[in-house]
N, C-alpha and C. Protein backbone atom coordinates (compact mmCIF):
# COMPACT_ATOMS: atom_id res chain seq x y z
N UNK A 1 -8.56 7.65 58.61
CA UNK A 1 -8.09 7.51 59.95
C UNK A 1 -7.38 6.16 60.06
N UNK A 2 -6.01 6.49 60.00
CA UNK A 2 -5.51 5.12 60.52
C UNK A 2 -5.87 4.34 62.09
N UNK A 3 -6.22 2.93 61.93
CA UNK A 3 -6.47 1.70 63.08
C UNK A 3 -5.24 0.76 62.96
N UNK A 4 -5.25 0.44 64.26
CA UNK A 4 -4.54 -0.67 64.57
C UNK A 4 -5.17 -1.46 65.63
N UNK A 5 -5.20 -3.07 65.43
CA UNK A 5 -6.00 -3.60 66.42
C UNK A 5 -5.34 -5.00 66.45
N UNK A 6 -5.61 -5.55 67.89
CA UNK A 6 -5.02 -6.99 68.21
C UNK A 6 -6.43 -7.68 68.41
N UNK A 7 -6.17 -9.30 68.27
CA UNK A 7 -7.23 -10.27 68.88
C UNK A 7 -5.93 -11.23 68.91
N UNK A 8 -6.04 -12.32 70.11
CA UNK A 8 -5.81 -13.40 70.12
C UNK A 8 -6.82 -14.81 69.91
N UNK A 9 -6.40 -15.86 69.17
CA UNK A 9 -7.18 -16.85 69.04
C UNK A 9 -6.82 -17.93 69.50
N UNK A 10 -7.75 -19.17 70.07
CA UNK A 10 -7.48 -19.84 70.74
C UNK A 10 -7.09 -21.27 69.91
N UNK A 11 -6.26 -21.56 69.12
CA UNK A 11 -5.65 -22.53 68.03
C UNK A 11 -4.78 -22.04 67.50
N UNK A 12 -4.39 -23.15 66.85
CA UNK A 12 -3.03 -23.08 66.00
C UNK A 12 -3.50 -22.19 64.75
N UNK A 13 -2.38 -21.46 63.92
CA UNK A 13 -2.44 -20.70 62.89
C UNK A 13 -3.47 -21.72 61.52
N UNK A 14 -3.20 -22.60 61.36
CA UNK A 14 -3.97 -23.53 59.91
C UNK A 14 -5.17 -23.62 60.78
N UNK A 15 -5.69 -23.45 61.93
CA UNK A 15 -7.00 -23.76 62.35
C UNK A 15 -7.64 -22.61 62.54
N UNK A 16 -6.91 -21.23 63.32
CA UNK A 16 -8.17 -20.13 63.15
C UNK A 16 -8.28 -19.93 61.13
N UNK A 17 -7.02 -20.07 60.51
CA UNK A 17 -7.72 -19.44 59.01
C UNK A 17 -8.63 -19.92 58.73
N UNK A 18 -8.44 -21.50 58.35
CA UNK A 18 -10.10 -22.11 58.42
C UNK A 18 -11.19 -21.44 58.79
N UNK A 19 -11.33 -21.20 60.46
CA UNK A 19 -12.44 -20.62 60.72
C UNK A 19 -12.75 -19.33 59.95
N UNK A 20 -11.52 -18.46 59.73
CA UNK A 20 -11.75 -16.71 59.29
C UNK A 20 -12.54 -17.22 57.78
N UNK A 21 -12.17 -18.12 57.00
CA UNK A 21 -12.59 -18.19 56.17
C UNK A 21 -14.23 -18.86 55.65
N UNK A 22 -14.29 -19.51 56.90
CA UNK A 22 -15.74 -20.38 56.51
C UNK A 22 -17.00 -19.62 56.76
N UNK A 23 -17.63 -20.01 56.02
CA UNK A 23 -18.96 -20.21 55.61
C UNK A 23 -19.90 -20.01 57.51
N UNK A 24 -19.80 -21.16 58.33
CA UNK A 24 -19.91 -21.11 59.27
C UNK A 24 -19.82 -19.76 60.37
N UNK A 25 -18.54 -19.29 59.96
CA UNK A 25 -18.02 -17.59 60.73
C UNK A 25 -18.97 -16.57 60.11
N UNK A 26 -19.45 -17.01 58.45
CA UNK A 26 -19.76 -15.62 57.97
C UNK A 26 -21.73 -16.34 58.21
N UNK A 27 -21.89 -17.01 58.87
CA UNK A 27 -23.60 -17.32 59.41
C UNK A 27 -23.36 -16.80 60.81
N UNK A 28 -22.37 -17.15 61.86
CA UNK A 28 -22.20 -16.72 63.09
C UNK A 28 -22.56 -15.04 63.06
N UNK A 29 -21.36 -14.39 61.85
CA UNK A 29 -21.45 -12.99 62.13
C UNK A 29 -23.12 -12.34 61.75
N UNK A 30 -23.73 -13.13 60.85
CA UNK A 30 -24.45 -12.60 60.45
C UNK A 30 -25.44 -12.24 61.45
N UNK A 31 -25.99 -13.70 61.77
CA UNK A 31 -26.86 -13.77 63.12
C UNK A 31 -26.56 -12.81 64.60
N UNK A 32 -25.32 -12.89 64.82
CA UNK A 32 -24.74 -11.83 65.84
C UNK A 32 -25.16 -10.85 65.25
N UNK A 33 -25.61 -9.83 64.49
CA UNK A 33 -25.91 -8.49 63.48
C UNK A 33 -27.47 -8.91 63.26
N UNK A 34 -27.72 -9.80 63.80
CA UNK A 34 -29.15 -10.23 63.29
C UNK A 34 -29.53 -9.73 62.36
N UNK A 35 -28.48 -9.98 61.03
CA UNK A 35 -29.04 -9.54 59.55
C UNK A 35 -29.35 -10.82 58.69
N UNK A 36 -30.10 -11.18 57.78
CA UNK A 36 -29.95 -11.89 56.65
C UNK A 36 -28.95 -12.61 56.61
N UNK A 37 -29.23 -14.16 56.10
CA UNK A 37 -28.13 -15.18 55.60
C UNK A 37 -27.11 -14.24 54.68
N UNK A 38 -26.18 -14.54 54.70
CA UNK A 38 -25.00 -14.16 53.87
C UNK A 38 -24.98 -14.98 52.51
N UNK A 39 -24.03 -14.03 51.11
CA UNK A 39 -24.13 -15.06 50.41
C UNK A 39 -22.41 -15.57 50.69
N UNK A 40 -21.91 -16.23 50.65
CA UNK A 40 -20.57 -16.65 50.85
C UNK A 40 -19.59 -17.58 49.76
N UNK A 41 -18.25 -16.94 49.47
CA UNK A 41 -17.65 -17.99 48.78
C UNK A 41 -16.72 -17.76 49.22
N UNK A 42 -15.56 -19.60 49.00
CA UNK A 42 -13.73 -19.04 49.38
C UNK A 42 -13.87 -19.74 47.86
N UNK A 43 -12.64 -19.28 47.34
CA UNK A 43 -11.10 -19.75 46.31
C UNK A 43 -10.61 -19.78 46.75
N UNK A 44 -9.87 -20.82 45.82
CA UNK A 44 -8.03 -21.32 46.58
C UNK A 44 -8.19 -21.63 48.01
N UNK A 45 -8.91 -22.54 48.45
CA UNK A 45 -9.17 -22.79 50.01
C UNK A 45 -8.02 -23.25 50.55
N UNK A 46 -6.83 -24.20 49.58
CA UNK A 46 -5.50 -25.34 50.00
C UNK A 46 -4.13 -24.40 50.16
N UNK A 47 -4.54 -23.22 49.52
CA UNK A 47 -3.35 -22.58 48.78
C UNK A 47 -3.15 -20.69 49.55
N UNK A 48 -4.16 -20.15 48.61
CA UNK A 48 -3.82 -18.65 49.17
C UNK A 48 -5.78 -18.16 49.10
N UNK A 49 -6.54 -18.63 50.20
CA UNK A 49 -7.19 -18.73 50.37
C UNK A 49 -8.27 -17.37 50.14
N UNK A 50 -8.91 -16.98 49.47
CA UNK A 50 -9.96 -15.57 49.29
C UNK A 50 -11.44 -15.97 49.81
N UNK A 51 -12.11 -14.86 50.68
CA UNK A 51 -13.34 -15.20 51.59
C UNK A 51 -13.98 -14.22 50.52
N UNK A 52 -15.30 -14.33 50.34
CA UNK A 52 -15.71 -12.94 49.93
C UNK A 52 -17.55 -13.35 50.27
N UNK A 53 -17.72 -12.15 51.62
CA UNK A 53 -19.32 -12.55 51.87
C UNK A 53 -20.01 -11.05 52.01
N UNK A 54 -21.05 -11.31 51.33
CA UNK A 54 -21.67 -10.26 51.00
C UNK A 54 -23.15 -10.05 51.73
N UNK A 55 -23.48 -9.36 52.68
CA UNK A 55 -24.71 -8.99 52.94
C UNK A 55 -25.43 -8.12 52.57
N UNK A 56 -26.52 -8.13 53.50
CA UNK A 56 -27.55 -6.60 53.51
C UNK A 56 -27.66 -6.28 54.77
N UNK A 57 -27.27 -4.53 54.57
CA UNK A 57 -27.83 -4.53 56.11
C UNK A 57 -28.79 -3.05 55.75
N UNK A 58 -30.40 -3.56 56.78
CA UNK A 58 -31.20 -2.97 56.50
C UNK A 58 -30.76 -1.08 56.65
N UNK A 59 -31.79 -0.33 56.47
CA UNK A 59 -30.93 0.55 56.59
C UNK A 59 -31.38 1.35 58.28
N UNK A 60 -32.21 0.53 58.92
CA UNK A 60 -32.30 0.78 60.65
C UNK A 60 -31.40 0.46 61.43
N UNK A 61 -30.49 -0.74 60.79
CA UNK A 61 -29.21 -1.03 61.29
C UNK A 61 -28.02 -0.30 60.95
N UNK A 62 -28.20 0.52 60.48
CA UNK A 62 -27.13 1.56 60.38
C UNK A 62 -26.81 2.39 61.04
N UNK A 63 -26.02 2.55 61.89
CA UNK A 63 -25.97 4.02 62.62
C UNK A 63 -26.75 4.97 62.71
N UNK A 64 -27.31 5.66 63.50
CA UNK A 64 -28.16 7.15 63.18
C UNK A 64 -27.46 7.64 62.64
N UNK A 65 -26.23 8.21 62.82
CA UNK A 65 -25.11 9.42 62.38
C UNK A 65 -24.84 9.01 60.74
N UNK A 66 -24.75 7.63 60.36
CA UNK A 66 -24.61 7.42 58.90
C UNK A 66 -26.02 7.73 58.12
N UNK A 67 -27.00 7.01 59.23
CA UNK A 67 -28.42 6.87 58.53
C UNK A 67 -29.06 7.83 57.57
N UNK A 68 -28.51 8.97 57.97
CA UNK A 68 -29.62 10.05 57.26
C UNK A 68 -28.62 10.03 55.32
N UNK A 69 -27.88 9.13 54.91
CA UNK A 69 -27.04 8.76 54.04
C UNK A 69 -27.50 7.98 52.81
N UNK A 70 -28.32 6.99 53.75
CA UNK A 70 -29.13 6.16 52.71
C UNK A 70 -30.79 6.03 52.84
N UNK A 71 -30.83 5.64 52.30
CA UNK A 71 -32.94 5.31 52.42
C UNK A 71 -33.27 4.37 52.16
N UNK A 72 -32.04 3.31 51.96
CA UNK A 72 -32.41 1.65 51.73
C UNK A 72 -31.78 1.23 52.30
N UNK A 73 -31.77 -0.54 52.38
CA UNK A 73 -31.10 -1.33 52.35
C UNK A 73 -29.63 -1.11 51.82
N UNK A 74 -28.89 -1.75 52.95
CA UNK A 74 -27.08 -1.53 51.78
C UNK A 74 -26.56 -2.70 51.83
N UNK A 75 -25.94 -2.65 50.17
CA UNK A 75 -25.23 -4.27 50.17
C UNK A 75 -23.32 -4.06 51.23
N UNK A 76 -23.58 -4.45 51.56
CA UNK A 76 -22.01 -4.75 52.37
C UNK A 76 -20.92 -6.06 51.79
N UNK A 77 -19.97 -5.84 51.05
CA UNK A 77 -19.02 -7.27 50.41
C UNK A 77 -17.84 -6.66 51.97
N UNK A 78 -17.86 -7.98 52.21
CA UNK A 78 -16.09 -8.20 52.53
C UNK A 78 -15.57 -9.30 52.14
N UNK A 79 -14.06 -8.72 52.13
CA UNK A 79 -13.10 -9.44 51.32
C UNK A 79 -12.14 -10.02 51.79
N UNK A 80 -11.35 -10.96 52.22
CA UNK A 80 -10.36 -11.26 52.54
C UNK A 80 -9.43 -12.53 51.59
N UNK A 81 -8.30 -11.79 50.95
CA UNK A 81 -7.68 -12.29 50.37
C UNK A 81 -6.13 -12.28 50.69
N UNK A 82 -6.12 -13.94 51.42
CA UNK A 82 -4.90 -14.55 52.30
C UNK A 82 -3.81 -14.38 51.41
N UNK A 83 -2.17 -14.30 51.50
CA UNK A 83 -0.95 -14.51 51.26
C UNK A 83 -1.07 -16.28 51.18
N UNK A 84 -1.36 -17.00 51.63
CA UNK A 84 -1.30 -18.29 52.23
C UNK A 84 -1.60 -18.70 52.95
N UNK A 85 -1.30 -20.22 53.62
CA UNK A 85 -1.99 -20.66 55.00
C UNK A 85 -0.71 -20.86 56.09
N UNK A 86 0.11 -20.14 55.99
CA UNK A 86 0.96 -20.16 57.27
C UNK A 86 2.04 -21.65 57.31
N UNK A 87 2.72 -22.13 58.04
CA UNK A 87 1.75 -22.50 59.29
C UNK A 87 2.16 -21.49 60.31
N UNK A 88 3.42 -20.45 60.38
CA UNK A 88 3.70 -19.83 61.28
C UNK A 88 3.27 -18.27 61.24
N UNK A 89 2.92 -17.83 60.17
CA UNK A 89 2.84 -16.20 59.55
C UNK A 89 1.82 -16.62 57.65
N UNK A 90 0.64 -15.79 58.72
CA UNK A 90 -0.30 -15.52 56.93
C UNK A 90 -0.70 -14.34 57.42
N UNK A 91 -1.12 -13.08 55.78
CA UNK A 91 -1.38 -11.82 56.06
C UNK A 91 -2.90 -12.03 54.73
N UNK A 92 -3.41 -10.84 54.76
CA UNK A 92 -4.44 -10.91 53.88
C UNK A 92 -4.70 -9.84 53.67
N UNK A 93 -4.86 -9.31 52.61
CA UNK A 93 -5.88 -7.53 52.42
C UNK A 93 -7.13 -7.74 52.98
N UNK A 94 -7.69 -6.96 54.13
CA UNK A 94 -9.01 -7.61 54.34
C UNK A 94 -9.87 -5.81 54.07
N UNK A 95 -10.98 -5.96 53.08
CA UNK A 95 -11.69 -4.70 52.25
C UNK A 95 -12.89 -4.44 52.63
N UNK A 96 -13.58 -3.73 53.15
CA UNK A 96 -14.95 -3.66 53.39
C UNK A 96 -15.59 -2.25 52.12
N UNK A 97 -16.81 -2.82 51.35
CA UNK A 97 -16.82 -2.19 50.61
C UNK A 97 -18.81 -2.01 51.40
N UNK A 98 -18.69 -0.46 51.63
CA UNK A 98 -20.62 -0.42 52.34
C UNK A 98 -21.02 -0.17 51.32
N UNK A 99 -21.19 -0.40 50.10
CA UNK A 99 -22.47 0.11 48.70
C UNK A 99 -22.41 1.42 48.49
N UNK A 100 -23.37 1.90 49.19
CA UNK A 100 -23.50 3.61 48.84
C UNK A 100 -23.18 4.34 49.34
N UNK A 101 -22.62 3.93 50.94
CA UNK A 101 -22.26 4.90 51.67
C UNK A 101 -20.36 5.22 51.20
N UNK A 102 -20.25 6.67 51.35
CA UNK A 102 -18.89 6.67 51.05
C UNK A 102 -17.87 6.76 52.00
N UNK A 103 -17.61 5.08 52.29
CA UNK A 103 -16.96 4.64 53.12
C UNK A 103 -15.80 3.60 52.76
N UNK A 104 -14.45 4.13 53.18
CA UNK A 104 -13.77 2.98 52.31
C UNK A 104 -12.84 2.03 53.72
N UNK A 105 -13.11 1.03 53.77
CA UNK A 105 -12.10 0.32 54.78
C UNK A 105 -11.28 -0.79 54.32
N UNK A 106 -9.91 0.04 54.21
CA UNK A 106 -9.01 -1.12 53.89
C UNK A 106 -7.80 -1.51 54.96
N UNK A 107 -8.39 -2.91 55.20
CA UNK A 107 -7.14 -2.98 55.99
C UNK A 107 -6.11 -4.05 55.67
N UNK A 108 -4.97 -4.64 56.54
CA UNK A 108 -4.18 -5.76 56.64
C UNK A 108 -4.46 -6.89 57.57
N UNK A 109 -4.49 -7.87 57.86
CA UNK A 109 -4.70 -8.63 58.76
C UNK A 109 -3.33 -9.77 58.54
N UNK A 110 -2.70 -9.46 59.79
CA UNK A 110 -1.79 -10.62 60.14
C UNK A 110 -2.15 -11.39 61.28
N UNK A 111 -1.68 -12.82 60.54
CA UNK A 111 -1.53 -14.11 62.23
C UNK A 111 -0.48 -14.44 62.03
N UNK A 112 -0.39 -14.62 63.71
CA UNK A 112 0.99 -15.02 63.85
C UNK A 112 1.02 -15.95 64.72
N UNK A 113 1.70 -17.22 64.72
CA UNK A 113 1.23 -18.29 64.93
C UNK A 113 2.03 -18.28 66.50
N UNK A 114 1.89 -18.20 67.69
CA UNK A 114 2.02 -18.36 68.91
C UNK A 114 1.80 -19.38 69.80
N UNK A 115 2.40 -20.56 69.18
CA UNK A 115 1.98 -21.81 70.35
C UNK A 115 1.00 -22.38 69.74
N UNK A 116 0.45 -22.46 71.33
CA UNK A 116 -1.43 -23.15 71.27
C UNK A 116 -2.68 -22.06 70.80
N UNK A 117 -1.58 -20.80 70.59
CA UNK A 117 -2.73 -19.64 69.98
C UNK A 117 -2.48 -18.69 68.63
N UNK A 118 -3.00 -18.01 68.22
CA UNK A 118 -3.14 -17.38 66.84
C UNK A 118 -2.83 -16.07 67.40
N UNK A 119 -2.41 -14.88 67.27
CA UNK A 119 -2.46 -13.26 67.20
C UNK A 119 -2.41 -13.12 65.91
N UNK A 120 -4.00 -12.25 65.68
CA UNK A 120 -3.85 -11.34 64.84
C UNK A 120 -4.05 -9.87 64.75
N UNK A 121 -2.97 -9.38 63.91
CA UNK A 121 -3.16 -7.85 63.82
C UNK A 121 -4.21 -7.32 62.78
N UNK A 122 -4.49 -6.67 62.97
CA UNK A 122 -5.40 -5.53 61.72
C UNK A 122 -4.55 -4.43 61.97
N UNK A 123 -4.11 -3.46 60.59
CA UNK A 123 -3.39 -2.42 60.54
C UNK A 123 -4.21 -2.25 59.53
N UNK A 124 -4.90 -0.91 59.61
CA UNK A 124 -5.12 -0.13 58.07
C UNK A 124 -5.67 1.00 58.49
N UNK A 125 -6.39 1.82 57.25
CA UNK A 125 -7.27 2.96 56.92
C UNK A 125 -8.79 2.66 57.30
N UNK A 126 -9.52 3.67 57.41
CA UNK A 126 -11.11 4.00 57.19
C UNK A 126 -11.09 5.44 56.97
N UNK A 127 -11.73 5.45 55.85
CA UNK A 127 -12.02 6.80 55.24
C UNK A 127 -13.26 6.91 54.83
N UNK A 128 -13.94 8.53 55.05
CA UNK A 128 -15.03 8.78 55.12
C UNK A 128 -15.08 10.18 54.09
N UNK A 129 -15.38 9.75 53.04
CA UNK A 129 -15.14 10.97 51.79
C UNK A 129 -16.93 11.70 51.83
N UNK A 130 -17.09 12.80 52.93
CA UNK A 130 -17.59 13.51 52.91
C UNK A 130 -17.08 14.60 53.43
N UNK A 131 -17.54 15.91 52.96
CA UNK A 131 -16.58 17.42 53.00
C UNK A 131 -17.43 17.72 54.49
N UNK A 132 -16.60 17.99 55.34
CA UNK A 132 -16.64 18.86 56.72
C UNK A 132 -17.09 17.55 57.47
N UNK A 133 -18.00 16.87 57.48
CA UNK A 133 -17.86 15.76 58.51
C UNK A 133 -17.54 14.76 58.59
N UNK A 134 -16.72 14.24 57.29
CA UNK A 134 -16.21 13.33 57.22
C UNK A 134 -15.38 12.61 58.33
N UNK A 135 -14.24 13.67 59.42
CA UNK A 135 -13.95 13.35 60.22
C UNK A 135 -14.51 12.86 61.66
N UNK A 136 -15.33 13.08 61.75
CA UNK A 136 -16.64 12.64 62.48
C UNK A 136 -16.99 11.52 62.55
N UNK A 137 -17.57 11.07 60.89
CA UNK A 137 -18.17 9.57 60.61
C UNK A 137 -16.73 8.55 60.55
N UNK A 138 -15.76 9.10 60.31
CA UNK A 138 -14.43 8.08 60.27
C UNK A 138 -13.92 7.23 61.68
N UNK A 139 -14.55 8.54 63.06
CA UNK A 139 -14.37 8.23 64.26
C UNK A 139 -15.42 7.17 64.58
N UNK A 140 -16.76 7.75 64.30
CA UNK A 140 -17.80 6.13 64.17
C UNK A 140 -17.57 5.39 63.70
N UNK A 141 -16.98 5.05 62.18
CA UNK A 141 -16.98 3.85 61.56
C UNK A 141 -16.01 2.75 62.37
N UNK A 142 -14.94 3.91 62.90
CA UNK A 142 -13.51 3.44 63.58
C UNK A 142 -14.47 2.43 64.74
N UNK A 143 -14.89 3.21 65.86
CA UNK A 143 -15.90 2.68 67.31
C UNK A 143 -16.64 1.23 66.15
N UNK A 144 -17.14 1.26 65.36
CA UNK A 144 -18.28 0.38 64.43
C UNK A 144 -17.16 -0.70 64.65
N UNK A 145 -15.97 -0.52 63.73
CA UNK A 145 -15.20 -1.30 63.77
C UNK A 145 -14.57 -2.74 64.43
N UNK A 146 -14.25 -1.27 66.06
CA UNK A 146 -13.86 -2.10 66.85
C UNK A 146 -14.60 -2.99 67.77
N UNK A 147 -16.11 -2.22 67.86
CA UNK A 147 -16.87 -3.78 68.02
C UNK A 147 -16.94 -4.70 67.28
N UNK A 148 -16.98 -4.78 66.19
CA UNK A 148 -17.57 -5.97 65.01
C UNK A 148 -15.84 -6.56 65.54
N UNK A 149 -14.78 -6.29 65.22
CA UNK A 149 -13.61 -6.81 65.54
C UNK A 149 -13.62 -8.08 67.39
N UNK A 150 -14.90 -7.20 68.25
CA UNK A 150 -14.48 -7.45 69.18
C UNK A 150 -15.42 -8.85 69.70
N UNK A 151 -16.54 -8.40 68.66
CA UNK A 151 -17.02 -9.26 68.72
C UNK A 151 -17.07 -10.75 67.72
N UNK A 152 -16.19 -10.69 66.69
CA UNK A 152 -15.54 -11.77 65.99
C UNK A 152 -14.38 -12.27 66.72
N UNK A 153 -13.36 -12.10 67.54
CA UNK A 153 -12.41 -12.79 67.96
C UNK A 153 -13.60 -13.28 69.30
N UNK A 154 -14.96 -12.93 69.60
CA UNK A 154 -15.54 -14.16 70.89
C UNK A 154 -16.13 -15.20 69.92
N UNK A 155 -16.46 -14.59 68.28
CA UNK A 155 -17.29 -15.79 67.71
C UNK A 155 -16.26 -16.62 67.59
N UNK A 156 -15.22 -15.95 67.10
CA UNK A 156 -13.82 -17.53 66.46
C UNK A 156 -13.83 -18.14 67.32
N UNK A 157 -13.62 -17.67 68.67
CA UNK A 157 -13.36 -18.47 69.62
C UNK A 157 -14.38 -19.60 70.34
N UNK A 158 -15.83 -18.88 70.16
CA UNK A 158 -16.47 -20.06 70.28
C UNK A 158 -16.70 -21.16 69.04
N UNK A 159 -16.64 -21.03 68.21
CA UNK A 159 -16.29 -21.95 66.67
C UNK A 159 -15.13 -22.94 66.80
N UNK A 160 -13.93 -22.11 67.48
CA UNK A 160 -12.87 -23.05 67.52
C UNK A 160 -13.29 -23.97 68.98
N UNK A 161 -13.80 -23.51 69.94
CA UNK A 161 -13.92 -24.44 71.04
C UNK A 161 -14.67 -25.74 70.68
N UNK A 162 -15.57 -25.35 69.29
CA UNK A 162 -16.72 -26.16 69.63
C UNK A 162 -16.32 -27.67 68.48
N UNK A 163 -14.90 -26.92 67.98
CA UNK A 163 -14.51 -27.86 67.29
C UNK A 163 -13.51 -29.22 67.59
């Protein structure tokens, strides 16, 4: 199922990447999910910057509609691996890989540097490779999505205020 989604951020383009990328964002998100510390790393932090944080999420925190899928714990990696740091236009493959569930989310993420603020887009896929309801769980993962989306452009924003 193709998505498309906006957030605006409240800083300049070299200041929300920072945040998308730190350590800090991927403890914010975690705690917001009230899951487990994250483990977290960037490369190339100066240059073409890669996030990659990996959780657990128990498997009560999973959707009912996915739940009956797994019987454990699932490791969750995301990925985001920047073009660069802008200062006016950076894009990134950003990958969500759920472990066992067969769920694939790949998307794009562009900023675009607007003033005193950041817009970024997400354009991509979520696919749900199960036969007959797959279309179903693609529409949840989509809704999953756009909260976790909706609720990361209030964390950036309180991260960037507080900076």
């Amino acid at each position: 199922m193709h998505v498309e989604r906006t957030a605006t951020y409240d800083a300049d383009l070299p200041t929300v990447l920072d945040v998308l990328v730190s350590s800090e964002l991927a403890n914010a998100r975690t705690n917001a999910g009230r899951l487990d510390a994250p483990v977290h790393s960037v490369t190339d932090a100066d240059t073409a910057p890669e996030a990659v944080t990996t959780v657990t999420v128990p498997a009560d925190r999973i959707p009912e509609k996915a739940r009956r899928f797994v019987s454990r714990a699932t490791t969750v990696t995301i990925r985001q691996k920047w073009d660069g740091k802008g200062p006016d236009r950076a894009s990134a493959d950003f990958t969500v890989d759920v472990g066992s569930l067969p769920v694939k989310i790949d998307l794009t993420q562009t900023l675009t540097a607007e003033g005193d603020t950041t817009t970024a887009s997400f354009s991509g896929e979520i696919r749900v490779t199960i036969p007959l309801i797959g279309p179903k769980l693609e529409k949840l993962a989509v809704s999953q999505v756009d909260a976790v989306l909706k609720r990361d452009q209030r964390l950036v924003n309180e991260i960037l205020a507080a900076r």
